[in-house]
Protein backbone atom coordinates (compact mmCIF):
# COMPACT_ATOMS: atom_id res chain seq x y z
CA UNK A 1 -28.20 -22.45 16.10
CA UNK A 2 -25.22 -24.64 14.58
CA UNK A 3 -22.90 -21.40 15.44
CA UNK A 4 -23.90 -21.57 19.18
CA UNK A 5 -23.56 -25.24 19.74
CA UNK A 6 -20.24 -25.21 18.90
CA UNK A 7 -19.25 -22.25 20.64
CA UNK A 8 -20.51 -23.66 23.78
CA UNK A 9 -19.20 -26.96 22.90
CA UNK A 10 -16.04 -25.05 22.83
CA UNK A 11 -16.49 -23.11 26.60
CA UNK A 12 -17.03 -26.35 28.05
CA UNK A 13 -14.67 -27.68 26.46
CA UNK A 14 -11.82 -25.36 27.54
CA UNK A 15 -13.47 -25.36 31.20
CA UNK A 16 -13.17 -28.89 31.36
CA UNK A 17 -9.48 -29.36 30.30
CA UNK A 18 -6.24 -28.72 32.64
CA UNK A 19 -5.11 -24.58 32.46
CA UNK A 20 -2.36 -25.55 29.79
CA UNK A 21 -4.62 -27.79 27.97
CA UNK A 22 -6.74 -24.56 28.30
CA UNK A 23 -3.80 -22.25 26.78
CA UNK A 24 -3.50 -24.43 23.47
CA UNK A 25 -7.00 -24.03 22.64
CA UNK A 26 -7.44 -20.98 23.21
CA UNK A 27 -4.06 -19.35 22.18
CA UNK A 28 -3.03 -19.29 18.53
CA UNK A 29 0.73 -18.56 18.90
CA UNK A 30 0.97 -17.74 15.16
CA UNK A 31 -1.31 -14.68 15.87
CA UNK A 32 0.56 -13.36 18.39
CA UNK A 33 3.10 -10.15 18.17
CA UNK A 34 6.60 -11.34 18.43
CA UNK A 35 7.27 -9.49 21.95
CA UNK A 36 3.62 -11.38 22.97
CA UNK A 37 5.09 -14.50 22.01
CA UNK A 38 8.08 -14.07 23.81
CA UNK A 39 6.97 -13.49 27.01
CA UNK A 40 5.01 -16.47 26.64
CA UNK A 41 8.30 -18.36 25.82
CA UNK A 42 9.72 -17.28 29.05
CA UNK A 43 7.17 -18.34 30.76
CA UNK A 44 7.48 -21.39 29.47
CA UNK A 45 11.00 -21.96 30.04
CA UNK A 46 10.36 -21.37 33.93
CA UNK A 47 7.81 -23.90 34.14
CA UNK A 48 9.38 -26.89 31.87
CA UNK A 49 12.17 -28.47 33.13
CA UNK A 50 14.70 -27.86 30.23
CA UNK A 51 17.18 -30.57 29.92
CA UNK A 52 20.41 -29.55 27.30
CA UNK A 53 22.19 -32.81 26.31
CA UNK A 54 25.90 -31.14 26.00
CA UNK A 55 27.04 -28.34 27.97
CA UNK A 56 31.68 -27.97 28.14
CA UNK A 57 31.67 -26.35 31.54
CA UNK A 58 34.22 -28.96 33.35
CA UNK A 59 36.68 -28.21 30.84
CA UNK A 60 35.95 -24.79 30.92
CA UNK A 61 36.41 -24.46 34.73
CA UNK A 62 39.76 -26.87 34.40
CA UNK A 63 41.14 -24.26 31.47
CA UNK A 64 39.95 -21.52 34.01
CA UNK A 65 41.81 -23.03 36.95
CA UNK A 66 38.39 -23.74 39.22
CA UNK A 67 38.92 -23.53 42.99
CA UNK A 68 37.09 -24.02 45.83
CA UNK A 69 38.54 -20.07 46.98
CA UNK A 70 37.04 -18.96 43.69
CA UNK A 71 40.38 -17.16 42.72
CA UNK A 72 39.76 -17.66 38.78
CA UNK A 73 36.24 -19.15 37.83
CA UNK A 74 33.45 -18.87 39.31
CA UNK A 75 30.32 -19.44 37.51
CA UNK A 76 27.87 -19.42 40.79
CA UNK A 77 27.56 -15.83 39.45
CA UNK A 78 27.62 -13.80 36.23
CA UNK A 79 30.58 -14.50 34.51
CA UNK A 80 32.02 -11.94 31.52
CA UNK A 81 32.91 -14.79 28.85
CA UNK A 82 31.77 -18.19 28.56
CA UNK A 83 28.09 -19.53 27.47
CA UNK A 84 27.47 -20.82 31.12
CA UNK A 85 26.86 -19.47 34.63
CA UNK A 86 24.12 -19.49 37.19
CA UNK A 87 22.23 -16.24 36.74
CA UNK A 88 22.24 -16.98 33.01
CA UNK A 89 21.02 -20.64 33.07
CA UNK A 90 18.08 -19.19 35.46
CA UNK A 91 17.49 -16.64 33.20
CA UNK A 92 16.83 -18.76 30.27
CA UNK A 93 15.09 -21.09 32.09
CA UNK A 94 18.18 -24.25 31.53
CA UNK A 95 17.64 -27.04 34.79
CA UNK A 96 19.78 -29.84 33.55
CA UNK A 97 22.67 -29.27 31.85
CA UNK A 98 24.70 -32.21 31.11
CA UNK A 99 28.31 -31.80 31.94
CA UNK A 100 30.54 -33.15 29.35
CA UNK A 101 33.34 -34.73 30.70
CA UNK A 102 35.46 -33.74 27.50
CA UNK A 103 38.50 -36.34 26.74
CA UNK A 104 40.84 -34.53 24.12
CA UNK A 105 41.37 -37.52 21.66
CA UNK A 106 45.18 -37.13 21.55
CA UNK A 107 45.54 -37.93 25.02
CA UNK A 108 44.58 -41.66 23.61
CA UNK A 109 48.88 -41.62 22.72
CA UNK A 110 49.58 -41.82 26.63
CA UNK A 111 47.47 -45.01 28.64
CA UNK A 112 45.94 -44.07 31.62
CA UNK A 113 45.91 -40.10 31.17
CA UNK A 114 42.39 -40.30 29.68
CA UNK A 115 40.95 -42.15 32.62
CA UNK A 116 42.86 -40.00 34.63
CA UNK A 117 41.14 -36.70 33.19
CA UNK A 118 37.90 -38.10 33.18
CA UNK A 119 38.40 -38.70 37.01
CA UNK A 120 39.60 -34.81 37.49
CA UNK A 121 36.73 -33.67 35.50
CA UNK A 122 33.96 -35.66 37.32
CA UNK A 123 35.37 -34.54 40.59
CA UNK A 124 35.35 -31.14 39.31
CA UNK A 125 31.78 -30.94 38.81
CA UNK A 126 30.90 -32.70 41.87
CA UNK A 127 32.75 -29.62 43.95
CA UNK A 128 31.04 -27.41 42.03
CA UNK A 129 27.74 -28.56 43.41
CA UNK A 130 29.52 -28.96 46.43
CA UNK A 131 30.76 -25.51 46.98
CA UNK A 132 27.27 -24.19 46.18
CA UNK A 133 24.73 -26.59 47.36
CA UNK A 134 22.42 -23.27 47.23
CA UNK A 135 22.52 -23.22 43.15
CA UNK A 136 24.19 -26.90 41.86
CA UNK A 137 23.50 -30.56 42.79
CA UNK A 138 24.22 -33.79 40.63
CA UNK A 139 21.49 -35.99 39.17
CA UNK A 140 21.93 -39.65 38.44
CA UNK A 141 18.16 -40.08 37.17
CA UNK A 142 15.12 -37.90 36.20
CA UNK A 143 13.81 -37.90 39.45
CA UNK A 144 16.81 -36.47 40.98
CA UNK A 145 16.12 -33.61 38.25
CA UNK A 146 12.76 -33.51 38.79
CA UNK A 147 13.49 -32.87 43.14
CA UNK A 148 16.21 -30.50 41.72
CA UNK A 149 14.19 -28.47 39.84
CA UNK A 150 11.33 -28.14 42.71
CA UNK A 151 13.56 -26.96 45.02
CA UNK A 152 14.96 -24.40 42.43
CA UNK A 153 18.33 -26.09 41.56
CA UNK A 154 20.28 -26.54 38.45
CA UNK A 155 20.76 -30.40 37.68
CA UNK A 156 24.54 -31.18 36.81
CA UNK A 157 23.90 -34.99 35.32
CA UNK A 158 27.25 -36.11 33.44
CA UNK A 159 27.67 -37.84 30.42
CA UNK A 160 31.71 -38.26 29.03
CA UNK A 161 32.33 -37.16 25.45
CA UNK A 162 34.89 -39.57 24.32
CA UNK A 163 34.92 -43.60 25.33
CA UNK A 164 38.87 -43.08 25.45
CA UNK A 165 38.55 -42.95 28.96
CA UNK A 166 37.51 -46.42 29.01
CA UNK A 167 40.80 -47.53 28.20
CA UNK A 168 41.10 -50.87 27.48
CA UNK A 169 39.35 -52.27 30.18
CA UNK A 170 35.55 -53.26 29.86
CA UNK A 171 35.43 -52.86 33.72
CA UNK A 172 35.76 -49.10 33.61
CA UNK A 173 32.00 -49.08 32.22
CA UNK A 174 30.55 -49.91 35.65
CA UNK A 175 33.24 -48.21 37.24
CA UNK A 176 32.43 -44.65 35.47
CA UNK A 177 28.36 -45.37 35.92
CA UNK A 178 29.13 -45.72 39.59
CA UNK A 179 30.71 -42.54 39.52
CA UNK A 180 28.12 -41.04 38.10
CA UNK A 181 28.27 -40.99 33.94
CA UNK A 182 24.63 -41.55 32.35
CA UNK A 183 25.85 -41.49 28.89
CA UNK A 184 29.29 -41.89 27.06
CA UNK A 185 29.74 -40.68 23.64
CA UNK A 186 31.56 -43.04 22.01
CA UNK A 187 34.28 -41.67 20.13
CA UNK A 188 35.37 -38.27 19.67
CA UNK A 189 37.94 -36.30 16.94
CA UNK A 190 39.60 -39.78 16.17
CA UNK A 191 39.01 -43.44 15.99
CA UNK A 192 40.09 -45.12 19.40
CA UNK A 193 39.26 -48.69 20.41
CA UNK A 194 35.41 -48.77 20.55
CA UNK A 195 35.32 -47.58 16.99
CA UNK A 196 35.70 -45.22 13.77
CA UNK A 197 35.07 -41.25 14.04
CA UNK A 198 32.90 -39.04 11.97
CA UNK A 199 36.28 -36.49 12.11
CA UNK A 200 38.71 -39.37 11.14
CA UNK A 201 40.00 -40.07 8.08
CA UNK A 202 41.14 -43.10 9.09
CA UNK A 203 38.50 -45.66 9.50
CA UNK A 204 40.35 -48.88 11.32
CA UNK A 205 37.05 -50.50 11.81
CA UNK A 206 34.84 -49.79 9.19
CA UNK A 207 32.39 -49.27 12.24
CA UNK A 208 32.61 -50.24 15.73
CA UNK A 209 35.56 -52.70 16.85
CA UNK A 210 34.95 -56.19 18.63
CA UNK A 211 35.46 -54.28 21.91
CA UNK A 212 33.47 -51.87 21.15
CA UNK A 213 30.41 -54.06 20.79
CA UNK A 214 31.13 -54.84 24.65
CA UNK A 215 31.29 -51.82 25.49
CA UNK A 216 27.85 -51.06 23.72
CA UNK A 217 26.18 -54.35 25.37
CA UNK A 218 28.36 -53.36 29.03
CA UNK A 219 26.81 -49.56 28.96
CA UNK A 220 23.24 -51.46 28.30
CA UNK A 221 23.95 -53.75 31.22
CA UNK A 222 24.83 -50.93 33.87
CA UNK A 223 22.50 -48.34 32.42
CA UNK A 224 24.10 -45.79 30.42
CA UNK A 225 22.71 -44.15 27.30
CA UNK A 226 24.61 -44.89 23.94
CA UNK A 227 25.66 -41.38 22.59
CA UNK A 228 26.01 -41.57 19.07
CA UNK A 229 27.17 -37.84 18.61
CA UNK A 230 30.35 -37.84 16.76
CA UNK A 231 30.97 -41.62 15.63
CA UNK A 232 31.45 -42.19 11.71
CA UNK A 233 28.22 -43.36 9.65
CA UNK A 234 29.16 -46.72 10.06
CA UNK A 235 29.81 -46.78 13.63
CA UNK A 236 26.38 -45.65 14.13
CA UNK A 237 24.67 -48.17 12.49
CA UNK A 238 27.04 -50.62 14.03
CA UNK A 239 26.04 -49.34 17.53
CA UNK A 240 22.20 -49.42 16.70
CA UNK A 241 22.35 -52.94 15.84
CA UNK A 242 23.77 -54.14 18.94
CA UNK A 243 22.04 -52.03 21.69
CA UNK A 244 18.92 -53.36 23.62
CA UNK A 245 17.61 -50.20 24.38
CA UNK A 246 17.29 -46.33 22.93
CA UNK A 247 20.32 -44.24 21.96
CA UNK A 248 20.83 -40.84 21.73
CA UNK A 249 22.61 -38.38 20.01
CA UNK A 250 23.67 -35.95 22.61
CA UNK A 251 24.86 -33.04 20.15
CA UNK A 252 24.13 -33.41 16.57
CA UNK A 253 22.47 -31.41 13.88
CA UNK A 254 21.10 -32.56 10.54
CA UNK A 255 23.45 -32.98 7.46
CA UNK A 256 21.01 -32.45 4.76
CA UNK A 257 20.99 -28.63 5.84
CA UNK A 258 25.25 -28.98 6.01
CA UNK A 259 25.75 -31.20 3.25
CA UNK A 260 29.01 -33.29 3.33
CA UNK A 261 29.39 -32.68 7.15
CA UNK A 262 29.39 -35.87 8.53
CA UNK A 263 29.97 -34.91 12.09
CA UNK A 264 25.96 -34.35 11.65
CA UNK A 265 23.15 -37.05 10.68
CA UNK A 266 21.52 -38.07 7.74
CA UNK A 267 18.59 -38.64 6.64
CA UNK A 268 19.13 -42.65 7.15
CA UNK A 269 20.58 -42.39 10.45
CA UNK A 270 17.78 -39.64 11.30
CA UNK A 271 15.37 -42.46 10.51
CA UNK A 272 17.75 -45.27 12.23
CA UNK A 273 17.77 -43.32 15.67
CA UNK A 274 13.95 -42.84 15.73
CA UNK A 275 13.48 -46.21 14.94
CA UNK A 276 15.41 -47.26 17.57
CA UNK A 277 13.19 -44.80 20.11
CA UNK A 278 16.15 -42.94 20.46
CA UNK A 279 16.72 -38.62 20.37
CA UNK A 280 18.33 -36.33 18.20
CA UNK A 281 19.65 -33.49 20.27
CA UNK A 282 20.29 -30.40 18.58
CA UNK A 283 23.73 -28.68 17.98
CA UNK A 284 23.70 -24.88 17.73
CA UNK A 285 27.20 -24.73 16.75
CA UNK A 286 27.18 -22.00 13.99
CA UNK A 287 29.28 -24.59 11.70
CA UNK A 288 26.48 -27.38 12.59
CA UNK A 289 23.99 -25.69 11.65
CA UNK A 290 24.70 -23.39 8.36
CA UNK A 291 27.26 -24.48 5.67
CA UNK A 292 27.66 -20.97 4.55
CA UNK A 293 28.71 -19.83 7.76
CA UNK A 294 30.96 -22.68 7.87
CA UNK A 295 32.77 -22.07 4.78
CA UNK A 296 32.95 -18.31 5.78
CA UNK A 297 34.34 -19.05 8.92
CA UNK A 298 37.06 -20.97 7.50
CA UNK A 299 38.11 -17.57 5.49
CA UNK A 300 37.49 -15.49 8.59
CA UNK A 301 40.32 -17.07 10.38
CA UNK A 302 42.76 -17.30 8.05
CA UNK A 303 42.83 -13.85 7.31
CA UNK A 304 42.48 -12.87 11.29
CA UNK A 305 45.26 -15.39 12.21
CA UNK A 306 47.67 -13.01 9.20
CA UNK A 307 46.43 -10.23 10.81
CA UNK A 308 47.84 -11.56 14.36
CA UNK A 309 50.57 -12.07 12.62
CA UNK A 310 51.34 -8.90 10.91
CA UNK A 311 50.13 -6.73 13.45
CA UNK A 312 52.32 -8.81 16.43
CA UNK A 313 49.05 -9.80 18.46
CA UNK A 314 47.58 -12.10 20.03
CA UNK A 315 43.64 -13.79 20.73
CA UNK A 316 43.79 -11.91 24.54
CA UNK A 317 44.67 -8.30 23.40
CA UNK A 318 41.56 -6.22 23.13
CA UNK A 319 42.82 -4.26 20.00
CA UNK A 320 42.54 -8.02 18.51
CA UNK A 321 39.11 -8.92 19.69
CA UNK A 322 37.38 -5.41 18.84
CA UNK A 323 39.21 -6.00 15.51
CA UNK A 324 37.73 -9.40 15.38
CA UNK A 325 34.49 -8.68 16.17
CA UNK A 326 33.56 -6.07 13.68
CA UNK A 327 35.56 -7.68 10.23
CA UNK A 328 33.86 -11.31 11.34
CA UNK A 329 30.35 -9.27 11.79
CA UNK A 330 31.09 -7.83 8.34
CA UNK A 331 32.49 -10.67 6.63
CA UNK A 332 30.42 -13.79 7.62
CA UNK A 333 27.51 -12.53 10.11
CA UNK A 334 26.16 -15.62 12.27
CA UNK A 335 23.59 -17.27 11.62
CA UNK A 336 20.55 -16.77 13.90
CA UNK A 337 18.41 -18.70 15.97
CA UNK A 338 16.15 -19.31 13.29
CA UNK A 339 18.22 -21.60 11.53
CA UNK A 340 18.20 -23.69 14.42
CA UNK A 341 14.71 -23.82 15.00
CA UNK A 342 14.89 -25.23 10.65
CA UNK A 343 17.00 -28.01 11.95
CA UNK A 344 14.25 -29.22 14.15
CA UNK A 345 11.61 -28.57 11.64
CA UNK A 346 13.43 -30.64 9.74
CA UNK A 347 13.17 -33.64 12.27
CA UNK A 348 10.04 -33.54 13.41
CA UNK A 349 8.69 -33.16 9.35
CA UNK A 350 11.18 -36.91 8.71
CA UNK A 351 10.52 -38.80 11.93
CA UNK A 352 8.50 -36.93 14.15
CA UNK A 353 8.21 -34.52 17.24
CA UNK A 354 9.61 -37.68 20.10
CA UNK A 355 13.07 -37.89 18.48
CA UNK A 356 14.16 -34.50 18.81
CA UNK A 357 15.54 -32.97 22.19
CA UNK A 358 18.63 -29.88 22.83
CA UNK A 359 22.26 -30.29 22.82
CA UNK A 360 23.38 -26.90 22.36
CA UNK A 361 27.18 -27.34 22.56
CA UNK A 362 27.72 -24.07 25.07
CA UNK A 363 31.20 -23.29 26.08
CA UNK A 364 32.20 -26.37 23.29
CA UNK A 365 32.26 -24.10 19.96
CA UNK A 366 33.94 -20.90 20.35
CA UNK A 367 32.09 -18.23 19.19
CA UNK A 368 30.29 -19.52 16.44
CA UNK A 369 26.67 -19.47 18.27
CA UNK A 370 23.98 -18.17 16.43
CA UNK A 371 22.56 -14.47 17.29
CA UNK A 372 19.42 -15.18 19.30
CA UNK A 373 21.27 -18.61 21.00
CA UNK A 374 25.00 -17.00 22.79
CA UNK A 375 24.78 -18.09 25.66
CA UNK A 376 22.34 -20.11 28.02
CA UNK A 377 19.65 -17.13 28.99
CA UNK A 378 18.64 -17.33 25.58
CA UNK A 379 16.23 -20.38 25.08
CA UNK A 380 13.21 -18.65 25.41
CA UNK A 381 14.23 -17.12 22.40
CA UNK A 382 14.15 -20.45 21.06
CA UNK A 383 11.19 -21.35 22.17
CA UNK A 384 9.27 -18.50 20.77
CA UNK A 385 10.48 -18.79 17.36
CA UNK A 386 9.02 -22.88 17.55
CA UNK A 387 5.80 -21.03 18.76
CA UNK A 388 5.91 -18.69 15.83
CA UNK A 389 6.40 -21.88 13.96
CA UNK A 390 2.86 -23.56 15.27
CA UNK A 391 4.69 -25.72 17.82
CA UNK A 392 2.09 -26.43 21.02
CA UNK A 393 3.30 -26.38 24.47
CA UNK A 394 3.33 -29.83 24.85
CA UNK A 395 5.77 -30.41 22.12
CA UNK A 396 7.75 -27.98 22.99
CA UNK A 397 8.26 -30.25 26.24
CA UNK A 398 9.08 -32.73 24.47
CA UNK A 399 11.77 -31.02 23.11
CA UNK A 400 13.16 -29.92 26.02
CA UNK A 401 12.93 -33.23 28.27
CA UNK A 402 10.12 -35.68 27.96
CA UNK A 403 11.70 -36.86 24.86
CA UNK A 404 15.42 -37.47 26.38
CA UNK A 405 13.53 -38.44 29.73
CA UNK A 406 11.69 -41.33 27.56
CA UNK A 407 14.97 -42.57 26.50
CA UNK A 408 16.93 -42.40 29.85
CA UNK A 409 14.16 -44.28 31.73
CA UNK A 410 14.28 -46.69 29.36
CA UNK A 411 17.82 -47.55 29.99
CA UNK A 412 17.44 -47.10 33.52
CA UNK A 413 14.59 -50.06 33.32
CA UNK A 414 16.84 -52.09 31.16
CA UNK A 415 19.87 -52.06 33.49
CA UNK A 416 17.39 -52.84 36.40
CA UNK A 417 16.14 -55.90 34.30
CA UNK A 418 19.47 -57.22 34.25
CA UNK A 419 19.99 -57.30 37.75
């Protein structure tokens, strides 16, 4: 009798509850073949909105020499190179790319030119959506992703990797929200005047200047999200201390699986960020996410640049590239998407499944991505291997943008506070 009342407790129960509430208990993921799971994965990157917190397409498309005639780039369709392009991000089920507006830190040497890029870039992205209204638009909140992504559209919010482009004027922070920027990482490959880089040697703060503790407070005030990606340990904590509302890191992978890397996070700032409400968004970077691979890679292209050398070639010619392929294949294979999915393990086992979120780092690092993650078709890949793993459905939407939805609401509601 005790077997039959809980197997109709269990009917009724699964009757009663929503058809994905229905799914998790009825579905064991674990059980499930790995094509089974997979299918399920794509499925489920069609009906979550998938938000990826750093995607290098604007300085992609201004290295490809982006028109409006489409005479070099055009990622509307399926492009032969590159981790981004329309058929691909709707294959993999990607809706809100963020579009970093990249500022190269050594244009910090000339004032003005950083501002000035930034300006190109933004414009560049807003053509893009432009030229195919069809495909692209912007977003300036969730709930221009959410309209985007029931009409079928591909979000293109912008956040600028590198607070150079603020210059020295605190003005510039309201200036660059009205034109659109939701979050500003605050530093890039060297220490500029907001504060001290994770890639720097130098450290002429010890953490984040007197400025940039305006800026921190200005960004609150107008409603853009603190990136943390890429700032030195102490620039971090710095910013943490001074914002009034969640941060984010909008690229970053954990440093206790890369130790000495301090471009990633550890275990302290991990616990900082999730503390402060904030998210943790992934890197797949093969060097972000495997040390071995990292110290391979370093061997890899010393011996390929000699070979260049030696053999009077150079990166374009195909005899190079085939060359390339097969010794780097042989010599240090990629990690694979596994290794990713351990980074997030790893987060959600320290602080929990709301800190974590997806900044893959697509058209930003080469060709270091990890098999299973090239290019932006491939999250449901992803997604199955967290399934495999014993992740439910509704954390993996967290993951992919109630998490980093949380945290941008929250600053949106802070900046309207202050109003």
């Amino acid at each position: 009798m005790r077997t039959y009342l809980n197997l109709t407790f269990l009917v009724a129960l699964a009757f009663a509850c929503s058809p994905k509430e229905q799914e998790e208990t009825l579905i064991d993921y674990t059980t499930l073949s790995d094509e089974e799971r997979l299918e399920i994965a794509k499925e489920i990157a069609q009906e979550t909105i998938i938000v990826d917190g750093h995607v290098d397409l604007p300085y992609r498309m201004k290295v490809g020499g982006f028109t409006l005639q489409r005479e070099v780039l055009d990622v509307s369709v399926r492009t032969p190179d590159g981790n981004f392009d329309f058929p691909r991000a709707k294959e993999g089920g990607l809706d809100a790319p963020f579009m970093s507006i990249y500022i190269p830190a050594g244009l910090q040497q000339t004032p003005g030119s950083s501002k000035a890029l930034a300006d190109s870039l933004i414009r560049m992205t807003e053509r893009l959506a432009e030229t195919f209204p069809d495909k692209f638009a912007m977003a300036y909140s969730p709930a221009d992703v959410e309209a985007n992504f029931s009409e079928g559209k591909i979000s293109l919010p912008m956040g600028m990797e590198n607070g150079s482009a603020l210059e020295d004027d605190i003005a510039n922070v309201a200036y660059f929200q009205e034109r659109g920027i939701r979050y500003i990482t605050l530093t890039h490959g060297k220490a500029n005047l907001i504060g001290d880089s994770s890639y720097d040697t130098v450290r002429l703060y010890n953490g984040l200047s007197e400025y940039g503790e305006q800026v921190v407070a200005e960004m609150n005030r107008v409603g853009i999200m603190v990136d943390l990606s890429h700032v030195s340990d102490d620039t971090f904590k710095d910013a943490l201390a001074v914002t009034k509302v969640p941060a984010i890191a909008s690229h970053s992978s954990v440093r206790a699986i890369t130790p000495g890397f301090e471009r990633n996070m550890n275990d302290g700032l991990i616990q900082g960020l999730a503390k402060n409400g904030g998210v943790m968004m992934i890197n797949f970077g093969g060097t972000f996410i495997d040390s071995a691979y990292a110290a391979g890679a370093d061997k890899v292209r010393e011996h390929l640049i000699n070979y260049m050398a030696e053999n009077n070639l150079s990166r374009s010619d195909s005899s190079f590239k085939a060359y390339a392929s097969e010794y780097t294949q042989a010599n240090n294979p990629f990690p694979t998407v596994q290794r990713v999915a351990d980074h997030i393990d790893y987060v959600k086992n320290l602080v929990g499944i709301d800190y974590i979120g997806l900044g893959s780092d697509f058209d930003g690092v080469g060709d270091s991505l990890p098999t299973g993650l090239k290019d932006v078709s491939m999250y449901p890949n992803l997604i199955a291997e967290l399934l495999k793993r014993g992740y439910t459905r509704e954390e993996i939407e967290k993951i992919c943008y109630k998490n980093v939805f949380r945290v941008w609401k929250a600053v949106e509601d802070y900046a309207a506070s202050q109003k």
